[in-house]
N, C-alpha and C. Protein backbone atom coordinates (compact mmCIF):
# COMPACT_ATOMS: atom_id res chain seq x y z
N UNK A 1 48.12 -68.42 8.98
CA UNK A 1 48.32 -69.81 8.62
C UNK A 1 48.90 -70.55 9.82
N UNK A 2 49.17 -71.99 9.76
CA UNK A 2 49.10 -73.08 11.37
C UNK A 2 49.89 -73.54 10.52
N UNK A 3 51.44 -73.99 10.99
CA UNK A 3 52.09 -74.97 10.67
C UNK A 3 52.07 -75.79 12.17
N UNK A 4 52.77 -77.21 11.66
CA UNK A 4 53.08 -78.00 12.63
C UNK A 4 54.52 -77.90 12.97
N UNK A 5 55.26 -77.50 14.16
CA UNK A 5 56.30 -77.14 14.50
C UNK A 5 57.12 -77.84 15.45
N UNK A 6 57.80 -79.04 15.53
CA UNK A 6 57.93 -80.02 16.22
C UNK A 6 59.68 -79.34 17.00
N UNK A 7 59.63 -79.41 18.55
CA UNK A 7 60.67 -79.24 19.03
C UNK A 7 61.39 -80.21 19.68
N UNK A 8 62.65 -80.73 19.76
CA UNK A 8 63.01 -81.01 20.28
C UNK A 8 64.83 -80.28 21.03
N UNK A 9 64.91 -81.26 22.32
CA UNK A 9 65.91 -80.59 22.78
C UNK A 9 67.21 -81.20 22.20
N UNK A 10 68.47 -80.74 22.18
CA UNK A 10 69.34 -81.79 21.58
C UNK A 10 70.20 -82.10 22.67
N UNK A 11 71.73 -82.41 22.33
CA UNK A 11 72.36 -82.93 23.95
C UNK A 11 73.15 -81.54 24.18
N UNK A 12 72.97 -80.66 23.46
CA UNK A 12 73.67 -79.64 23.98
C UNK A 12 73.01 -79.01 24.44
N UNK A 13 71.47 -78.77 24.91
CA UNK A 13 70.58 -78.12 25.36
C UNK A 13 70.07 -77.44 24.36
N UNK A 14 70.30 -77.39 23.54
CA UNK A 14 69.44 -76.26 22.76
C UNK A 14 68.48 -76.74 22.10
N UNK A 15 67.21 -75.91 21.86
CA UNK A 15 65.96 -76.51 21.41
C UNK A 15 65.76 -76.33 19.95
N UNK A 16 65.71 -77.30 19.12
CA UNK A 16 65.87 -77.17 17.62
C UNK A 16 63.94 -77.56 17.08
N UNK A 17 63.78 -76.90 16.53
CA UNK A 17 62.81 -76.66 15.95
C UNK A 17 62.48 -76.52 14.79
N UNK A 18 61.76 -78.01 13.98
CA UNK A 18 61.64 -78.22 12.95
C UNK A 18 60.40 -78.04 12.27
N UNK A 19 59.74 -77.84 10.82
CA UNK A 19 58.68 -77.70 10.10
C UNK A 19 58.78 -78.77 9.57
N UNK A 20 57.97 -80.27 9.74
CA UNK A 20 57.89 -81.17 8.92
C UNK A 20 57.47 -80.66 7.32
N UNK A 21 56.21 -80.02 7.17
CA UNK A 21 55.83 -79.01 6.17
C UNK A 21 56.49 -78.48 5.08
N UNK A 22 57.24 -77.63 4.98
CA UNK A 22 58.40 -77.23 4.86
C UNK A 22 59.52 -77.42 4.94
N UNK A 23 60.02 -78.48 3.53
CA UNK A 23 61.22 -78.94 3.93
C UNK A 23 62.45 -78.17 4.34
N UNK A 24 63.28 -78.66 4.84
CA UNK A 24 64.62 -77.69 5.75
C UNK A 24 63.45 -76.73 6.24
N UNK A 25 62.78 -76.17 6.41
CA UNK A 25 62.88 -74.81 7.01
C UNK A 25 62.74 -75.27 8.91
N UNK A 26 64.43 -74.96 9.32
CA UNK A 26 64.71 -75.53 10.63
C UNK A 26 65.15 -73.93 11.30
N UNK A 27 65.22 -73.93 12.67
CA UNK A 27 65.92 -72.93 13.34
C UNK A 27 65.98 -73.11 14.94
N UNK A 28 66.38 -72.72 15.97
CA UNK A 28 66.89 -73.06 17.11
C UNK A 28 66.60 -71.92 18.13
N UNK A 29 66.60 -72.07 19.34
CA UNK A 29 66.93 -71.64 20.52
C UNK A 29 67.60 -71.93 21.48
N UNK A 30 67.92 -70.93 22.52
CA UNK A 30 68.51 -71.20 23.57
C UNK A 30 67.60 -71.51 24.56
N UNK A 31 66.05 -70.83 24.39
CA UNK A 31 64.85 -71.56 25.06
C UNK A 31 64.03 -72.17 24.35
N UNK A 32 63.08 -72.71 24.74
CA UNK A 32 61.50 -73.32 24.00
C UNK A 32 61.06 -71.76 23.02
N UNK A 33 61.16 -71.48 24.06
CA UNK A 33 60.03 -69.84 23.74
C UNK A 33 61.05 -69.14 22.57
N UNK A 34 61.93 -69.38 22.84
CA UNK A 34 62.86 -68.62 21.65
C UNK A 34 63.26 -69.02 20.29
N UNK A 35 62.86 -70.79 20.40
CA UNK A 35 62.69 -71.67 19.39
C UNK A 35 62.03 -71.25 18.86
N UNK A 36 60.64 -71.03 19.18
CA UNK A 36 59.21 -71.17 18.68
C UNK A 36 59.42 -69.60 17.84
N UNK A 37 60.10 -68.68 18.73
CA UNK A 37 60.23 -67.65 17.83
C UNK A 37 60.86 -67.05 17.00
N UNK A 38 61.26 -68.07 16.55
CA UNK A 38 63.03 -68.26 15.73
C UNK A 38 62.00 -69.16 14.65
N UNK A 39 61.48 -70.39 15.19
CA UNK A 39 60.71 -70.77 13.94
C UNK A 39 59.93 -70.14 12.83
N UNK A 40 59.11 -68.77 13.79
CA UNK A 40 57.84 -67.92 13.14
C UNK A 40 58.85 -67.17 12.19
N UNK A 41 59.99 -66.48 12.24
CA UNK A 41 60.41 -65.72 11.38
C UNK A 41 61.15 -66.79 10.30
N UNK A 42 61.54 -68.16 10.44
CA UNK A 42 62.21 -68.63 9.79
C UNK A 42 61.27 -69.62 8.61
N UNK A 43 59.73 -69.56 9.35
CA UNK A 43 58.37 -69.92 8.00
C UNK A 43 58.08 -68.60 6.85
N UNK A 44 58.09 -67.37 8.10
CA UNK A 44 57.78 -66.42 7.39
C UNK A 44 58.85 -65.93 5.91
N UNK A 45 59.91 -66.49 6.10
CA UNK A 45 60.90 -66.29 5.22
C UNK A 45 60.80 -67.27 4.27
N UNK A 46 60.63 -68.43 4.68
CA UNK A 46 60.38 -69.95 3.81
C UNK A 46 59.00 -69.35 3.12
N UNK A 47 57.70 -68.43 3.44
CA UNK A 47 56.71 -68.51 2.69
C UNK A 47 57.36 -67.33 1.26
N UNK A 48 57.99 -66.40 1.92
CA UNK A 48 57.92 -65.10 1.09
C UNK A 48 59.05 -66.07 0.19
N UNK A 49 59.94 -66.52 0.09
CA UNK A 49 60.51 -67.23 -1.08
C UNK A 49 59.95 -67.99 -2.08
N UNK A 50 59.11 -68.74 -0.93
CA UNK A 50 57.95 -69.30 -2.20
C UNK A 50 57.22 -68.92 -2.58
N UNK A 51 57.07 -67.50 -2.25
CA UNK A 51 55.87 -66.48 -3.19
C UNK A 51 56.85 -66.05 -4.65
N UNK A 52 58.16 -65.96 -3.96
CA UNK A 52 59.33 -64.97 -4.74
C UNK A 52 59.58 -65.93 -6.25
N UNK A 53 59.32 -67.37 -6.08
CA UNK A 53 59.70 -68.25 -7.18
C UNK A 53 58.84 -68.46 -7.46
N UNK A 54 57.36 -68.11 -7.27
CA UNK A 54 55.97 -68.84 -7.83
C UNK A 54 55.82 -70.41 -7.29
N UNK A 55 56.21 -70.83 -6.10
CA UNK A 55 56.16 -71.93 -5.94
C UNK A 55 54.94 -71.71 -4.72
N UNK A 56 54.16 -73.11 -5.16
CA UNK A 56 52.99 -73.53 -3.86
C UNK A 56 53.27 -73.16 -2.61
N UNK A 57 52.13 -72.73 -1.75
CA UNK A 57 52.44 -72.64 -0.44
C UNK A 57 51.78 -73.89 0.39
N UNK A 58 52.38 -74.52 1.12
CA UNK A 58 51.60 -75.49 1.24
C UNK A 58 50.17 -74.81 2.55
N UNK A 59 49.41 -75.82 2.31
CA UNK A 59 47.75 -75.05 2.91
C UNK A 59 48.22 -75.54 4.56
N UNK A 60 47.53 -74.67 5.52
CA UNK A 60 47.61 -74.57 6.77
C UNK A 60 46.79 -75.74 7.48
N UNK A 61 47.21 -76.36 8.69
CA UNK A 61 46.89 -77.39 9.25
C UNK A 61 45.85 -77.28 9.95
N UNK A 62 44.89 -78.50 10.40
CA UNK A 62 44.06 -78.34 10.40
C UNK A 62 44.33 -79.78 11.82
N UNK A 63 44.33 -79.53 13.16
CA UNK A 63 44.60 -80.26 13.86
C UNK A 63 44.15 -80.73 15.60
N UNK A 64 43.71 -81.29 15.66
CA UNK A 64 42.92 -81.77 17.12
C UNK A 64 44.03 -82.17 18.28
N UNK A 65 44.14 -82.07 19.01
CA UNK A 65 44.99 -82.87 20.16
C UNK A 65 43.53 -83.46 20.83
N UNK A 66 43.74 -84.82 21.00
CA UNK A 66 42.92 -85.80 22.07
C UNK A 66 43.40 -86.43 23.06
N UNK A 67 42.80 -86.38 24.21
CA UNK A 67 43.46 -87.09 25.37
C UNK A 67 42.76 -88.38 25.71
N UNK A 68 43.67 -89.49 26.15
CA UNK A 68 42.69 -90.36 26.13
C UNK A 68 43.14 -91.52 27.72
N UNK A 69 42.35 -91.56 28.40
CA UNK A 69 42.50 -92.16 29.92
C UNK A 69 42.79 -93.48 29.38
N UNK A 70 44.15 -94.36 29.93
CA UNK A 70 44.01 -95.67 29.32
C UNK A 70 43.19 -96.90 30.94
């Protein structure tokens, strides 16, 4: 599954990494790369709960990046 995983840095340096998708399901790094992999275990936990309560999973994204010369 593809979530959308939006990072940003904060003023303390650390890179916080959010699931619009998935409400709260947030988690952090001390790098980008460690964000991103702090996120994957912290969906994977957000899905298996919502298997655990019978609740929807929401469906996987479906997404283009375009570049465009102005």
């Amino acid at each position: 599954m593809r979530f959308r995983v939006l990072i940003e840095q904060d003023e303390d340096g650390v890179y916080v990494a959010e699931v619009p998708s998935l409400p709260g399901c947030i988690s952090q790094g001390k790098t980008r790369s460690e964000a991103i992999d702090n996120a994957k275990e912290a969906i994977a936990g957000y899905l298996e709960s919502l298997q655990a309560h019978g609740e929807p999973i929401p469906p996987s994204i479906i997404e283009e990046v375009v570049e465009v010369t102005p």
